[in-house]
Protein backbone atom coordinates (compact mmCIF):
# COMPACT_ATOMS: atom_id res chain seq x y z
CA UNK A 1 -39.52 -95.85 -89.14
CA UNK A 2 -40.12 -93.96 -85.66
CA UNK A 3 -40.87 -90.58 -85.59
CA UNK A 4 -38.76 -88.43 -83.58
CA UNK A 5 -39.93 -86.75 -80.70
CA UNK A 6 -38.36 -83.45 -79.61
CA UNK A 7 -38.79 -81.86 -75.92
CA UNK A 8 -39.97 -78.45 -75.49
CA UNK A 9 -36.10 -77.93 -72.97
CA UNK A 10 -34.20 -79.06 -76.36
CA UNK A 11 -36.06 -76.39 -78.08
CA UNK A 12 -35.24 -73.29 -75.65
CA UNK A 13 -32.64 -71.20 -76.92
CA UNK A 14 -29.41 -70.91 -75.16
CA UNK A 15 -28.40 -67.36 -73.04
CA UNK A 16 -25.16 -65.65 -75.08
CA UNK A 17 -22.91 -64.39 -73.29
CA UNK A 18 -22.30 -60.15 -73.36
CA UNK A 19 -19.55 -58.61 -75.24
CA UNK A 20 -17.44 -57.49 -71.83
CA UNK A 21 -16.51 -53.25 -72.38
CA UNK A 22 -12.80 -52.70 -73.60
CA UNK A 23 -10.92 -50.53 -70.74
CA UNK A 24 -10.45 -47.16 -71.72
CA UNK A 25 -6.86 -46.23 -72.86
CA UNK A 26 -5.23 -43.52 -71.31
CA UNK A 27 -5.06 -40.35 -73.33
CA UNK A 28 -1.27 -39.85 -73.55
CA UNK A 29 -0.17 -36.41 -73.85
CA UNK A 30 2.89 -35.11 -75.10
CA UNK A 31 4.58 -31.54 -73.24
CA UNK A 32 7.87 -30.23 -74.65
CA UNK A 33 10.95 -29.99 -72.39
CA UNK A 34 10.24 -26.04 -72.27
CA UNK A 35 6.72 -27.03 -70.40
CA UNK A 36 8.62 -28.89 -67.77
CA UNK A 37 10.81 -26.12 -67.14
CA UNK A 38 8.49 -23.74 -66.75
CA UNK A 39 6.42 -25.85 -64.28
CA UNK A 40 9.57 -26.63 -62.18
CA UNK A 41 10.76 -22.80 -62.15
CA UNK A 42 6.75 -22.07 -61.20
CA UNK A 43 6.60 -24.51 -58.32
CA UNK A 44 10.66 -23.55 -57.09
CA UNK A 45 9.38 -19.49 -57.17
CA UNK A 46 5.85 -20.74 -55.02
CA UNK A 47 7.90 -22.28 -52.40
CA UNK A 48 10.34 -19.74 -52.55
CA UNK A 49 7.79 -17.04 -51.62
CA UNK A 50 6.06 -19.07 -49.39
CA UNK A 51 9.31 -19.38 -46.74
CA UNK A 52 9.94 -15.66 -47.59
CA UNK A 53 6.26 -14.91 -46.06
CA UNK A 54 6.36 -17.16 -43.54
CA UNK A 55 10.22 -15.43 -42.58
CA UNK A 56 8.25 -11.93 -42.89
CA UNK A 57 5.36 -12.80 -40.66
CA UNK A 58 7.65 -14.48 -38.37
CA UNK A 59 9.79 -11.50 -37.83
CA UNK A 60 6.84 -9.09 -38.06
CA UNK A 61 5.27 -11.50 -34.59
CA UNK A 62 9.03 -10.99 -32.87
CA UNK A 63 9.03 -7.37 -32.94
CA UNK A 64 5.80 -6.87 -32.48
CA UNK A 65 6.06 -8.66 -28.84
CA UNK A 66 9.21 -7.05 -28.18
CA UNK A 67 7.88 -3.52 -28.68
CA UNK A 68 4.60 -4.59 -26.35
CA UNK A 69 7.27 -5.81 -24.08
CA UNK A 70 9.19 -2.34 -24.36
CA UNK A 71 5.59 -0.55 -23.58
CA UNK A 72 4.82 -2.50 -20.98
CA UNK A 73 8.09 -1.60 -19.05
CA UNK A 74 8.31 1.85 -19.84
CA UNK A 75 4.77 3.38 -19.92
CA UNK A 76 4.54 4.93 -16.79
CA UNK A 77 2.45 4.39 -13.82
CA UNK A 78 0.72 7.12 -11.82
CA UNK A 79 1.87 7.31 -8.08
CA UNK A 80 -0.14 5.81 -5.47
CA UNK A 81 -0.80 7.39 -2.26
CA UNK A 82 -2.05 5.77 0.99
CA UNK A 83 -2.96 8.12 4.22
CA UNK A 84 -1.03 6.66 7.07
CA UNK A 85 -1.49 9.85 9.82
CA UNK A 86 -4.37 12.31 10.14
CA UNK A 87 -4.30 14.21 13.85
CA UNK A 88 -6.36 17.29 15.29
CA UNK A 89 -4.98 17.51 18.61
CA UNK A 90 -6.80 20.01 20.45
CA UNK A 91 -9.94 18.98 19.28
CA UNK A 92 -11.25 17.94 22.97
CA UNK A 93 -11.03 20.76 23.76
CA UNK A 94 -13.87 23.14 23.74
CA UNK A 95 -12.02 26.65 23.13
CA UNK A 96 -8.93 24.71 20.85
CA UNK A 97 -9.67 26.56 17.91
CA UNK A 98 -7.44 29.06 19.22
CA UNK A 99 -4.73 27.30 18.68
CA UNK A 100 -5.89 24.91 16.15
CA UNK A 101 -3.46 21.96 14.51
CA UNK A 102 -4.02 19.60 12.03
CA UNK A 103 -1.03 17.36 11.29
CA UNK A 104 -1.05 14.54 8.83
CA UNK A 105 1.92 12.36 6.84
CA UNK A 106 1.16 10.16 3.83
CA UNK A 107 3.10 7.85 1.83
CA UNK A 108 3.69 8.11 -1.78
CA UNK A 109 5.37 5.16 -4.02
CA UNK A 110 6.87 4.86 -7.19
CA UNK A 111 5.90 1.39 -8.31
CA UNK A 112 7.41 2.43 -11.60
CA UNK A 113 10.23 -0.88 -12.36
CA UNK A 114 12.91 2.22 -14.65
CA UNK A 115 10.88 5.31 -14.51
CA UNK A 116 11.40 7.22 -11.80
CA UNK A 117 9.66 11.07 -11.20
CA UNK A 118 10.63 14.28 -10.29
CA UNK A 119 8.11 16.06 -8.00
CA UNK A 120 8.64 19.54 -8.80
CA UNK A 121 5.62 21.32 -6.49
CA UNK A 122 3.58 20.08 -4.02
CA UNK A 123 0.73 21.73 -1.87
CA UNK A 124 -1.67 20.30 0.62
CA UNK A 125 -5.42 21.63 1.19
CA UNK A 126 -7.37 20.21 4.05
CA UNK A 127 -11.45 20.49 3.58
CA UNK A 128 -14.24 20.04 5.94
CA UNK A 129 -17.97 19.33 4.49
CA UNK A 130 -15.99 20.29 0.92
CA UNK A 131 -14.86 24.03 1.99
CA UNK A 132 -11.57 24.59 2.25
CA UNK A 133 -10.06 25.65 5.85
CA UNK A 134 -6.32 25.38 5.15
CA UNK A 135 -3.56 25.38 2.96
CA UNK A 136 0.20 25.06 2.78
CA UNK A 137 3.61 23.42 0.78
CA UNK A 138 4.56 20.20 1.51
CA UNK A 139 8.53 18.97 0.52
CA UNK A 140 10.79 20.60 -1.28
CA UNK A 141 11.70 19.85 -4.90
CA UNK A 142 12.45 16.02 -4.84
CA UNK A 143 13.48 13.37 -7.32
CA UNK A 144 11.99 9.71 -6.59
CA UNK A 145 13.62 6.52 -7.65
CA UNK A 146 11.88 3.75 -8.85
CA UNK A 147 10.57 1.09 -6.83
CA UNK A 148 10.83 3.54 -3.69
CA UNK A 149 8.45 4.95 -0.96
CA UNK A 150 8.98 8.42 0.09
CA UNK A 151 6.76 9.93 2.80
CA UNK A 152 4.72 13.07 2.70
CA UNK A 153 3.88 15.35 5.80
CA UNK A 154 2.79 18.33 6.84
CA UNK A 155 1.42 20.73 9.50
CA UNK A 156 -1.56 22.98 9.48
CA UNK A 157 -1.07 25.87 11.83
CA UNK A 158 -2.02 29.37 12.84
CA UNK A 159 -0.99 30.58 9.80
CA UNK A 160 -2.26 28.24 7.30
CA UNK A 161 -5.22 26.85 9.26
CA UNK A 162 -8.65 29.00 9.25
CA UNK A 163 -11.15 27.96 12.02
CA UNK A 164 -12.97 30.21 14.00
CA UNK A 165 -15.52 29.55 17.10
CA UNK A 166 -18.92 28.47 14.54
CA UNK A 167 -16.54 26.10 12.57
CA UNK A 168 -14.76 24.43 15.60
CA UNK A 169 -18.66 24.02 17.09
CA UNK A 170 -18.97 22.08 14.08
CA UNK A 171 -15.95 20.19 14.75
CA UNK A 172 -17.26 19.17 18.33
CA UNK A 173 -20.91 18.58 17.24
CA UNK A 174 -20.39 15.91 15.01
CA UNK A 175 -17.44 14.82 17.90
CA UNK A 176 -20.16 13.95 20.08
CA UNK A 177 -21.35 11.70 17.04
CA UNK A 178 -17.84 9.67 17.15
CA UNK A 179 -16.35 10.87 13.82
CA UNK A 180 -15.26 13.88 12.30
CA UNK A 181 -14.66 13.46 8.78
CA UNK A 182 -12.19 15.72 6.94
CA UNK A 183 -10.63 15.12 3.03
CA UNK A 184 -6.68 15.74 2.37
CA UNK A 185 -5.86 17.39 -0.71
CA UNK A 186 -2.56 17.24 -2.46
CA UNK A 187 -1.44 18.71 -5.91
CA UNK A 188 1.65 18.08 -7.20
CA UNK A 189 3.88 18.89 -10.82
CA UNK A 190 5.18 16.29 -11.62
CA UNK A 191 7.72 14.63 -14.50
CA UNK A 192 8.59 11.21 -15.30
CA UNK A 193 12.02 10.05 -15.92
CA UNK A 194 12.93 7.37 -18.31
CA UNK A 195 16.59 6.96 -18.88
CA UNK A 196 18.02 9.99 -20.30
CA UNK A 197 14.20 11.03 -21.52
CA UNK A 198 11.99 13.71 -19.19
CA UNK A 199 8.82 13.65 -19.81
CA UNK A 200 6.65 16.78 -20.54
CA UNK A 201 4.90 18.08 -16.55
CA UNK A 202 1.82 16.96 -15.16
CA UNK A 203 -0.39 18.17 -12.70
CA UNK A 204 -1.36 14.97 -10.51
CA UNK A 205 -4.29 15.29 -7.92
CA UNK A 206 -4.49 13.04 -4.91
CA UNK A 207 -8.00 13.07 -2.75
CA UNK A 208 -7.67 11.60 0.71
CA UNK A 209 -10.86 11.23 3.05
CA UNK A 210 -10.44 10.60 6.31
CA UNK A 211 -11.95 10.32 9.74
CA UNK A 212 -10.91 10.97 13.38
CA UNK A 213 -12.43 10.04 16.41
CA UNK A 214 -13.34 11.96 19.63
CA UNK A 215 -9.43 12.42 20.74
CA UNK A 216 -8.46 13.49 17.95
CA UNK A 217 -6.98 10.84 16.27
CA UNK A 218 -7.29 8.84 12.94
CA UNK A 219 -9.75 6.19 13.45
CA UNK A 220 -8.21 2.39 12.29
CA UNK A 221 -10.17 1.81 9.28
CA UNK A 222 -9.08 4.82 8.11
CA UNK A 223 -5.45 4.35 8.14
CA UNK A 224 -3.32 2.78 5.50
CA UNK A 225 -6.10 3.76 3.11
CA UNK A 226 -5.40 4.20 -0.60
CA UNK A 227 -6.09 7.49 -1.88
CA UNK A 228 -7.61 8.82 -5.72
CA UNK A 229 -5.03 10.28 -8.02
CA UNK A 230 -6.14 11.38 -11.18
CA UNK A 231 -4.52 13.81 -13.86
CA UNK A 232 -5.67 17.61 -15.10
């Protein structure tokens, strides 16, 4: 009888195969009908507040702009001023300080678009080298419409006018330089109108330099030249 030979292959042992893992099963949970109510009136009262805030901040953003809008259009604007004419007529002439003139007109606008202003006083002051040498009323009492010009002029005479002989030298000497340089001073009371509404009075200041040549005469880049206002 043969023997029987075995190989060392029949001998190795054969892989088994791994146990594959069991999905998990969901944990079911069980909520009572009360539970479900409760979440549904929850998420019905979160929406609710939510379109009650946005409604809120909504309304909050209209009148917000329509009260900048309001302030925009009636917060007043100060007047502006611009020196248009500026004349010392006699001033080629060595011995005019006898009868010395100074005549000017400026324009003042109300760029207000529904306030307009009542100008209650107004008085114009003419300096040279920042001393005063004459003084006097300009207008009337006058009430300005909006979105109007109106101008301003006066005349400094004999009586409201002081120059002697050393201040008229003065006048010539810096003549013979080509300019003569002078600042306008006007104060006015003023009140702004808005509808049916006056506004408390204030005093308004409005500083005009200026500069004439050797006739007498406002010199070009002078004219048309806006003018400081300020309050006090």
């Amino acid at each position: 009888m043969l023997p029987i030979r075995y190989t060392q292959q029949e001998f190795q042992p054969q892989p088994q195969p791994h146990p594959q893992p069991q999905p998990k099963q969901p944990i079911k949970r069980h909520h009572t009908a009360r539970y479900y109510a409760y979440r549904v009136r929850e998420s019905f009262t979160t929406r609710v507040t939510k379109v009650l805030c946005a409604i809120f901040l909504s309304l909050l953003l209209v009148v917000g702009i329509v009260f900048f809008i309001l302030w925009l259009s009636l917060s007043p604007h100060r007047p502006r001023f611009h020196i248009m004419e500026f004349t010392v007529p006699g001033l080629a002439q060595p011995s005019g300080f006898e009868n010395a003139q100074i005549t000017f007109n400026v324009t003042a606008r109300n760029s207000n678009q529904h306030i307009g202003i009542y100008y209650d006083s107004m008085v114009g002051s003419v300096f040279y080298k920042d001393r005063q040498i004459g003084s006097t009323s300009l207008l009337d009492p006058f009430y300005q419409e909006p979105k109007t010009t109106t101008i301003v002029y006066g005349t400094f005479g004999a009586a409201t006018l002081t120059v002697n002989s050393n201040r008229w030298k003065e006048f010539m000497d810096d003549r013979q330089q080509g300019t003569v340089v002078f600042r306008l001073h006007i104060t006015s009371v003023i009140r702004f109108k808005i509808s049916t509404w006056d506004s408390k009075h204030h005093k308004v200041h409005v500083n005009c330099d200026v500069a004439v040549g050797p006739d007498g005469s406002i010199l070009l880049a002078w004219k048309n030249k806006k003018c400081p206002v300020y309050f006090s």
